[in-house]
Protein backbone atom coordinates (compact mmCIF):
# COMPACT_ATOMS: atom_id res chain seq x y z
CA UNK A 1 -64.50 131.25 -14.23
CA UNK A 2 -65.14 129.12 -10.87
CA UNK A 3 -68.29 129.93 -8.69
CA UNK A 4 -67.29 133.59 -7.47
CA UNK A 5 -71.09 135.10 -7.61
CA UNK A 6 -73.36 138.11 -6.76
CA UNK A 7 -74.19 138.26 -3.06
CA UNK A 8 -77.13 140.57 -1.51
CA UNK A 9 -78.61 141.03 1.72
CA UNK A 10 -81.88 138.70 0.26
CA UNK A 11 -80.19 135.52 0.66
CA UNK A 12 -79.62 133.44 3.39
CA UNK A 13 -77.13 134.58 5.55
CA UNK A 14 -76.38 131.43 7.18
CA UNK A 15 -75.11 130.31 3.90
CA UNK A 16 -72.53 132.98 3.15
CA UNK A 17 -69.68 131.45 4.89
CA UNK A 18 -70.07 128.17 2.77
CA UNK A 19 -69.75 129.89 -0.16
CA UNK A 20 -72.95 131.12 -0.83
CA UNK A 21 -74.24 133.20 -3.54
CA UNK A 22 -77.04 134.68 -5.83
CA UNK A 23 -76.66 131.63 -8.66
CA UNK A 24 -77.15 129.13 -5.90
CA UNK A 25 -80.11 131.37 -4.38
CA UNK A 26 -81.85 131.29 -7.81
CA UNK A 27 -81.61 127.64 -7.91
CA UNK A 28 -83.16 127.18 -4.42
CA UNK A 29 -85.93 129.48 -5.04
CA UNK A 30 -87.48 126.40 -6.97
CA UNK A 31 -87.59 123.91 -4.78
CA UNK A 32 -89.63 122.68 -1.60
CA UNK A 33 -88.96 126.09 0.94
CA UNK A 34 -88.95 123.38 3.54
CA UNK A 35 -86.17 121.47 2.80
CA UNK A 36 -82.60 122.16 4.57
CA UNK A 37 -79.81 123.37 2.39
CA UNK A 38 -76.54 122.55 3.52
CA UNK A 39 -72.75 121.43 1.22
CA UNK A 40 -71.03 118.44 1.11
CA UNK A 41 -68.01 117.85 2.65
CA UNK A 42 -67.32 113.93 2.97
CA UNK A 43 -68.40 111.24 1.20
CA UNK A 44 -68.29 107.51 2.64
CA UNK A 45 -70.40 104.89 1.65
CA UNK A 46 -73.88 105.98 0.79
CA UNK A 47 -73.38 108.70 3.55
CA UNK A 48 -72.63 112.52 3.09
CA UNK A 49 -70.96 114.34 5.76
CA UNK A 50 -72.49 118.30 5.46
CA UNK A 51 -71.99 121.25 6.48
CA UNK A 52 -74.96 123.30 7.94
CA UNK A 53 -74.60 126.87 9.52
CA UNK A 54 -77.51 127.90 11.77
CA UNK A 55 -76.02 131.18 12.18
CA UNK A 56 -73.19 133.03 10.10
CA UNK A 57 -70.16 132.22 12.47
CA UNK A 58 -71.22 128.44 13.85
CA UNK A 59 -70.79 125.41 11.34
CA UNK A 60 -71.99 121.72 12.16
CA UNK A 61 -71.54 118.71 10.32
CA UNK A 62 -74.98 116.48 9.84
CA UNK A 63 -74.81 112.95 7.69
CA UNK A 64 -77.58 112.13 5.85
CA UNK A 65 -78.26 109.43 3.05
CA UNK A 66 -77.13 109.89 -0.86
CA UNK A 67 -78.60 106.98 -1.87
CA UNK A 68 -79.17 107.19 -5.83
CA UNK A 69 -77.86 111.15 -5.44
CA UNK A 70 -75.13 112.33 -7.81
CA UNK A 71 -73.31 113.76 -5.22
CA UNK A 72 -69.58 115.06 -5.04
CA UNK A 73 -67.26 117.04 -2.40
CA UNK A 74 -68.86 120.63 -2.72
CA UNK A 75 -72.08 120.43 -3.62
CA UNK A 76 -75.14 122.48 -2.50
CA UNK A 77 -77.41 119.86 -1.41
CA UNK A 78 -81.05 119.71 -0.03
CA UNK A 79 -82.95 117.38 2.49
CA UNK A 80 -85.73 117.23 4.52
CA UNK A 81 -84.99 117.66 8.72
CA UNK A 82 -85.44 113.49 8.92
CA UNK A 83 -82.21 113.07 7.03
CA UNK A 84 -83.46 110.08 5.06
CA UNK A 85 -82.20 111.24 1.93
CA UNK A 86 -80.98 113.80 0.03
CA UNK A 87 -83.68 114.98 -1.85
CA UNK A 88 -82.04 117.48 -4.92
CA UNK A 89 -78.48 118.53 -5.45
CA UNK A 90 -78.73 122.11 -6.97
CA UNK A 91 -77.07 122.50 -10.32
CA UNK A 92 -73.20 123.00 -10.18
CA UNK A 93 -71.15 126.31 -11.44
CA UNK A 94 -68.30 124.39 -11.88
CA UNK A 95 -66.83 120.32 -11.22
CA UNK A 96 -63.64 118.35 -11.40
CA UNK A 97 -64.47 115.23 -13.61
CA UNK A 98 -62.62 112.24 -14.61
CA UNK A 99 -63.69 109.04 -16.14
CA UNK A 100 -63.68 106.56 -13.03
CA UNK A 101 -64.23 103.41 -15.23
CA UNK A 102 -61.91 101.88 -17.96
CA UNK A 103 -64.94 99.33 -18.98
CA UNK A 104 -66.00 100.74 -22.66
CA UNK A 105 -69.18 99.88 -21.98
CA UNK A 106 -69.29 100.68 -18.36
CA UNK A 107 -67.42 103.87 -18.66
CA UNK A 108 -68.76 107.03 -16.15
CA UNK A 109 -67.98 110.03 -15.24
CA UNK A 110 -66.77 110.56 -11.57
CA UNK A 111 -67.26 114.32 -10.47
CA UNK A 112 -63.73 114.72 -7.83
CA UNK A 113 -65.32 118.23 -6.14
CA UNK A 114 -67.82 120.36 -7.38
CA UNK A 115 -68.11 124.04 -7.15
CA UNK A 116 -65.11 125.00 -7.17
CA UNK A 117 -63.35 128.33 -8.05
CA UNK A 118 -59.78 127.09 -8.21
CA UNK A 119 -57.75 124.34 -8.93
CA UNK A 120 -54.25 123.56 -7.57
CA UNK A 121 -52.14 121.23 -9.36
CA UNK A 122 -49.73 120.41 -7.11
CA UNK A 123 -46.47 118.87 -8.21
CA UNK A 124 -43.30 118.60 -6.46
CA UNK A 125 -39.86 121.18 -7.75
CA UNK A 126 -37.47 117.69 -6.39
CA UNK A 127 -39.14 115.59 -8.83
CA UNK A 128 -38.31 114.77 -12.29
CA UNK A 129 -40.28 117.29 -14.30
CA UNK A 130 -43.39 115.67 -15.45
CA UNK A 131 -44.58 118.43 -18.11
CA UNK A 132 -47.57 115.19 -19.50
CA UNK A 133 -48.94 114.16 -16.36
CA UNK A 134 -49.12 118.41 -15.73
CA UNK A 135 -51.11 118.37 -19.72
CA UNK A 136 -53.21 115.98 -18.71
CA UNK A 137 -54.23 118.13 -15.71
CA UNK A 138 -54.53 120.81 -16.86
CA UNK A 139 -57.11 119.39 -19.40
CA UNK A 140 -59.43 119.10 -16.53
CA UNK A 141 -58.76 122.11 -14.82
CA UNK A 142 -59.76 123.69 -17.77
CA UNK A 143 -63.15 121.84 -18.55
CA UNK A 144 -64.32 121.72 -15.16
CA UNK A 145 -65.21 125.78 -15.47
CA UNK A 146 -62.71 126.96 -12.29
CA UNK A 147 -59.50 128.47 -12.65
CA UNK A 148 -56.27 125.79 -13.11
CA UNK A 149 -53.16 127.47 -10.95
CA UNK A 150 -49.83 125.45 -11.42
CA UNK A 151 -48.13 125.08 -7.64
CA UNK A 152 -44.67 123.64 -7.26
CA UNK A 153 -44.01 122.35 -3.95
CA UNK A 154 -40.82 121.01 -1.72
CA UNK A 155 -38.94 124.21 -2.89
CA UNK A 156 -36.69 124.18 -0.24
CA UNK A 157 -35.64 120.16 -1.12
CA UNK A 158 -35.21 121.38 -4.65
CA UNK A 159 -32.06 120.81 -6.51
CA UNK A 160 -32.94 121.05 -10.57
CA UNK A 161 -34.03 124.51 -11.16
CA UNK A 162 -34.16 123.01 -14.95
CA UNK A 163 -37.29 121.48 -14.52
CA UNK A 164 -39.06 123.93 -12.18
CA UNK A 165 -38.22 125.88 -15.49
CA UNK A 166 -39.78 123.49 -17.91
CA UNK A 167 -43.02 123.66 -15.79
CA UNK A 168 -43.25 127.15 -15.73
CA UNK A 169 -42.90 126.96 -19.39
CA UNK A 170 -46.05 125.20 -19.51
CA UNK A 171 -47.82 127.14 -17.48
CA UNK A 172 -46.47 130.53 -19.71
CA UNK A 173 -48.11 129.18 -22.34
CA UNK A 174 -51.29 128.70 -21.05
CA UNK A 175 -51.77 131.77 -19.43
CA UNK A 176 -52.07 130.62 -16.09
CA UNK A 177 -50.43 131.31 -12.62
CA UNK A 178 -47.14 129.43 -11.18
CA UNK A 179 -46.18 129.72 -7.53
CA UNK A 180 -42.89 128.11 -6.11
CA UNK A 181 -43.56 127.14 -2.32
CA UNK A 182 -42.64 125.00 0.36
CA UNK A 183 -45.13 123.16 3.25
CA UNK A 184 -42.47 122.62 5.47
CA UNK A 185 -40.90 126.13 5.55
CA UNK A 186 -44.18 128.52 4.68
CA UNK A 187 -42.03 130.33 1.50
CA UNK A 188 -45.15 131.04 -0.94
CA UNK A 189 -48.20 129.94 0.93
CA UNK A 190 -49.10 133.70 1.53
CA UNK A 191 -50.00 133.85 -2.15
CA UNK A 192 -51.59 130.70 -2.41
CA UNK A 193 -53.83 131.55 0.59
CA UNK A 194 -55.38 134.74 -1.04
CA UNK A 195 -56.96 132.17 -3.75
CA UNK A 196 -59.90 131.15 -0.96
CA UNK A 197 -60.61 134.83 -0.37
CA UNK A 198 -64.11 135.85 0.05
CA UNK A 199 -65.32 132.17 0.85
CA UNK A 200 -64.05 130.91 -2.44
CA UNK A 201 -62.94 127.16 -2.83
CA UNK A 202 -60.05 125.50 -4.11
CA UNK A 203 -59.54 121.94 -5.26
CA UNK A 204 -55.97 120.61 -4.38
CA UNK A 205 -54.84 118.28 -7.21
CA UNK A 206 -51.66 115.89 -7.97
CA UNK A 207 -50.20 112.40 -7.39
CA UNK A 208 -49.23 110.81 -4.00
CA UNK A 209 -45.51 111.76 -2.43
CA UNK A 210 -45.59 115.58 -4.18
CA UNK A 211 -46.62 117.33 -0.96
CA UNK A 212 -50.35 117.79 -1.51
CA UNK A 213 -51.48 117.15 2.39
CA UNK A 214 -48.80 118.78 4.00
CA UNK A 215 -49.49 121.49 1.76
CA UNK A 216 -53.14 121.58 3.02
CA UNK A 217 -52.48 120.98 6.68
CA UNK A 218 -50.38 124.91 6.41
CA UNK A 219 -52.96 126.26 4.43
CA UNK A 220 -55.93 125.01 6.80
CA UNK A 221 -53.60 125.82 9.67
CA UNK A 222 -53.72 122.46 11.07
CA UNK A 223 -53.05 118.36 10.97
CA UNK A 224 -56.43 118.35 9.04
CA UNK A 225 -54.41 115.49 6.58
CA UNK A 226 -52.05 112.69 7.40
CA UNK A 227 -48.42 113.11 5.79
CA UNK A 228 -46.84 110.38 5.22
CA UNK A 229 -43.17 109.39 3.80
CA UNK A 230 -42.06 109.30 0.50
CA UNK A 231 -39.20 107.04 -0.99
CA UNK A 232 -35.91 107.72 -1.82
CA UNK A 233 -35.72 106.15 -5.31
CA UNK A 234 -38.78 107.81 -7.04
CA UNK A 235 -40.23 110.18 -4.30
CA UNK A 236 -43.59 108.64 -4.93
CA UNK A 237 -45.50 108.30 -1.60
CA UNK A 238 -48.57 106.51 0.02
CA UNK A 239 -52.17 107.60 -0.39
CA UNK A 240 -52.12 109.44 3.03
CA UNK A 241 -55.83 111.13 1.65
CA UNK A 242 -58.09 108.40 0.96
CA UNK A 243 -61.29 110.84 0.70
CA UNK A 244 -61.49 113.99 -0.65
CA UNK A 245 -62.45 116.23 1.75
CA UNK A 246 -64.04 119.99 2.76
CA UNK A 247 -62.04 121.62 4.87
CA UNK A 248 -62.17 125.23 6.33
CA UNK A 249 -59.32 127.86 5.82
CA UNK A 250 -58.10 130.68 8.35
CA UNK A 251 -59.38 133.51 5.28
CA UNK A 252 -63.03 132.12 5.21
CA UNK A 253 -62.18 129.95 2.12
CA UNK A 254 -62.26 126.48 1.81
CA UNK A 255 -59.98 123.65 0.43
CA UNK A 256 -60.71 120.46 -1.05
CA UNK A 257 -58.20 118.15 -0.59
CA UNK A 258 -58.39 115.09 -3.38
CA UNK A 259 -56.47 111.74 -2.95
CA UNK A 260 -53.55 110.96 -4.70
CA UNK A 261 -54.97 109.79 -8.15
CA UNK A 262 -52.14 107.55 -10.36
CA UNK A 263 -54.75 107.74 -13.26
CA UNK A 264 -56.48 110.59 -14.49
CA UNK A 265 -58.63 109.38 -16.97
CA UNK A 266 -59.89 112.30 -19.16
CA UNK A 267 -63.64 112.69 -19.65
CA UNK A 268 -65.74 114.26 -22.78
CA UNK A 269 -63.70 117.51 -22.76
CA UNK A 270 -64.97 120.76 -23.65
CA UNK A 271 -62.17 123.48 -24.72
CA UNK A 272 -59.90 121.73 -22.32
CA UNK A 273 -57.29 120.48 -24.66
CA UNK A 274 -57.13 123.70 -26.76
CA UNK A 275 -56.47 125.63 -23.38
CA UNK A 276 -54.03 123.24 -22.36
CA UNK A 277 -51.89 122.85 -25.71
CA UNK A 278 -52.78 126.85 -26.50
CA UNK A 279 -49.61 127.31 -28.29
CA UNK A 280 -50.06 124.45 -30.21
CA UNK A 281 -53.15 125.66 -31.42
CA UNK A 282 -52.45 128.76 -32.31
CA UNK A 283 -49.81 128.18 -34.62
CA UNK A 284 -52.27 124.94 -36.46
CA UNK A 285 -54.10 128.21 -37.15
CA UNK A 286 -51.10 129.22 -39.82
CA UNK A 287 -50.75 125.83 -41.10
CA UNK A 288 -51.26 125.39 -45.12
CA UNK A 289 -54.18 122.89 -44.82
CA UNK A 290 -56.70 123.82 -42.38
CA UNK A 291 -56.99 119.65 -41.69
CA UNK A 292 -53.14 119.34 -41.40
CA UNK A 293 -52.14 116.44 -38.61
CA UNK A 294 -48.76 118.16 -38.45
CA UNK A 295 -47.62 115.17 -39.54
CA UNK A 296 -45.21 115.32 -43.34
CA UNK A 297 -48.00 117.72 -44.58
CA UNK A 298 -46.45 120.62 -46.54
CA UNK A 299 -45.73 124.07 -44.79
CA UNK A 300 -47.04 123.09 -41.60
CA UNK A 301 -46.24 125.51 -38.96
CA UNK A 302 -46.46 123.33 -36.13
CA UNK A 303 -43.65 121.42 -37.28
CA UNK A 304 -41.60 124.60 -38.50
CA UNK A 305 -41.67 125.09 -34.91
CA UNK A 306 -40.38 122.32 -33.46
CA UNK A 307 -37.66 122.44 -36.27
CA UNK A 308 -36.71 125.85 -34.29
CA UNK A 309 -37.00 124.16 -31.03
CA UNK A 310 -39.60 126.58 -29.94
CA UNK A 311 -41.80 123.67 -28.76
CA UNK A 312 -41.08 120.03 -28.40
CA UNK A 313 -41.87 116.87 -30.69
CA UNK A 314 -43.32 115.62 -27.53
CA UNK A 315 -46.19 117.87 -26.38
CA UNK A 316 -47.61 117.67 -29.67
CA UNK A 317 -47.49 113.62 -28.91
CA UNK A 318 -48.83 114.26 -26.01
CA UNK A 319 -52.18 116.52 -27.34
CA UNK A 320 -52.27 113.64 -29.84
CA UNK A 321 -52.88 111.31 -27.58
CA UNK A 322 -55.51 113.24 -25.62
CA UNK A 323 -57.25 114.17 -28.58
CA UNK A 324 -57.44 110.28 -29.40
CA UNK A 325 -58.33 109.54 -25.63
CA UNK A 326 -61.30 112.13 -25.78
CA UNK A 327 -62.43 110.77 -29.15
CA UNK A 328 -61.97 107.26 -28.07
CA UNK A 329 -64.23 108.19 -25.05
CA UNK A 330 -66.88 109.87 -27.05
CA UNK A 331 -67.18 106.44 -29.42
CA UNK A 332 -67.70 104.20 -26.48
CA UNK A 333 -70.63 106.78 -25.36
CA UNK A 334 -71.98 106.13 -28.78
CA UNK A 335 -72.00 102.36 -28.12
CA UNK A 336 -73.49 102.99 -24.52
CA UNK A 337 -76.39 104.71 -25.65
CA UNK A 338 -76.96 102.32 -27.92
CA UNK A 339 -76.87 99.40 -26.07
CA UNK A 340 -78.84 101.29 -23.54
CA UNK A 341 -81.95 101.95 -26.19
CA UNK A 342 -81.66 98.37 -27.36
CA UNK A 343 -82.27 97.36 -23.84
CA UNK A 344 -85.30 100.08 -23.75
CA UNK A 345 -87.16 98.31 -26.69
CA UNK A 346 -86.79 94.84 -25.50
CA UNK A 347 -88.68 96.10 -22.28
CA UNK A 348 -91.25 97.53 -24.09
CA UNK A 349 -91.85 94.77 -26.63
């Protein structure tokens, strides 16, 4: 999973330390030779901030024009030396996506970072466990192609080992990695730094107030992000990251810090929700009916299981719900494209 790729002495070395590798190579073999190749690190109003390299130890930053580009935090990107425009964005191994519009008929996809080899969601061990909001997550993790690791922070603020245990759970069951750490006193960031080994990247995800930029600012080794305060009653804090950024690590890797999101819309999923819920599915897979909603349906095993308390009435809600989100979603695509060919035909007639 993620973007970790092939890399030979053929390809441009100036690249390497951005993350470089043979699948990008192949897709810049077919375009215009002349054209500058550099990644995107900022985005801010029609402008992208990116990162060049004319040699293998200096990187610049150059900002040049995305006007009508699809462009996202991490992407390969060409242009011509003028900087007018961006003129292709090479295809992606892997992309954080969310729907960015609640309109049904104006609903889009908005790509958070883009190649990508693994995500962090970041949630904080003094907070109320909040195993849905870590579902819903973990749904995009999984469908954007990179590698979801759960990462609990504040552990040296935490008093309710309880729910550092429920979250663990949930990442047991879905076969991914859980690291304990704290940004203020360094306990567990060894680990976590290994993930941007070898000039791989990792996308930092999670809510405002659970620790996400001071977090960053030990794993970059410096004040790259603003921290801000959190409150006392709910521990929820200010958006100190407004825009996601690109930002170097001390190993070679490189971090993409997101800003605090309160929704996370899903988009079209892929396997996401069978990843996330994995459990779930498994035992549907022993159910009588092959259709069973696990609802009063006879000698369903998915709710012989929560009888035996060996998962809870309320994560099967919860993949419920996503399941009707993701459906929902693909019905108002339906009614987009439609609306979008009647428009077609009353141009042409």
């Amino acid at each position: 999973m993620g973007c970790v790729g092939s890399v030979n002495d053929d390809m441009r070395p100036n690249l390497l330390a951005l993350g470089w590798n043979q699948t990008f190579e192949d897709a810049a073999q077919k375009i215009d030779s002349s054209l500058l190749i550099g990644r995107v690190s900022r985005l801010d109003r029609g402008w992208s901030t990116i990162k060049m390299s004319a040699s293998p130890t200096e990187i610049g930053n150059l900002r040049v024009r995305n006007i009508g580009a699809d462009v996202a935090v991490g992407d390969w990107v060409a242009f011509a030396e003028n900087l007018e425009r961006i003129d292709h964005v090479l295809p992606r191994c892997s992309a954080l996506i969310r729907r960015a519009s609640s309109d049904a008929v104006r609903a889009e996809q908005h790509a958070v970072a883009a190649n990508i080899d693994t995500v962090f969601i970041v949630h904080a061990a003094t907070n109320e466990s909040n195993q849905r909001r870590v579902e819903r997550e973990l749904v995009l993790a999984f469908d954007s192609g990179a590698t979801p690791v759960l990462v609990l922070t504040k552990n040296d603020l935490q008093d309710a080992p309880q729910h550092i245990a429920e979250l663990r759970e949930v990442a047991r069951v879905c076969g991914i990695e859980c690291h304990v750490v704290s940004g203020l006193t360094g306990e567990g960031l060894d680990a976590l730094a290994k993930y941007g080994e070898n000039h791989r990247s990792v996308a930092v995800l999670g809510a405002s107030g659970v620790g996400k930029s001071t977090l960053v600012n030990r794993l970059v080794g410096n004040g790259a992000q603003q921290v801000g305060e959190v409150r006392d009653g709910d521990q929820r804090g200010r958006h100190t990251t407004v825009a996601a950024d690109l930002v170097p690590m001390p190993n070679g890797g490189w971090l993409i810090d997101t800003p605090g999101l309160r929704a996370l819309n899903l988009w079209t999923s892929g396997r996401g929700i069978e990843r996330a819920f994995a459990d779930i599915f498994k035992l549907a897979e022993l159910c009588k009916f092959r259709d069973c909603k696990h609802e009063d349906e006879p000698n369903c095993a998915v709710r012989g299981a929560i009888a035996k308390g060996e998962i809870s009435i309320e994560r099967l809600e919860s993949m419920k719900r996503l399941v009707a989100e993701e459906l929902a979603l693909e019905d108002e695509q339906k009614v987009r494209v439609r609306l979008s060919n009647r428009k077609g035909m009353r141009k042409i007639n």
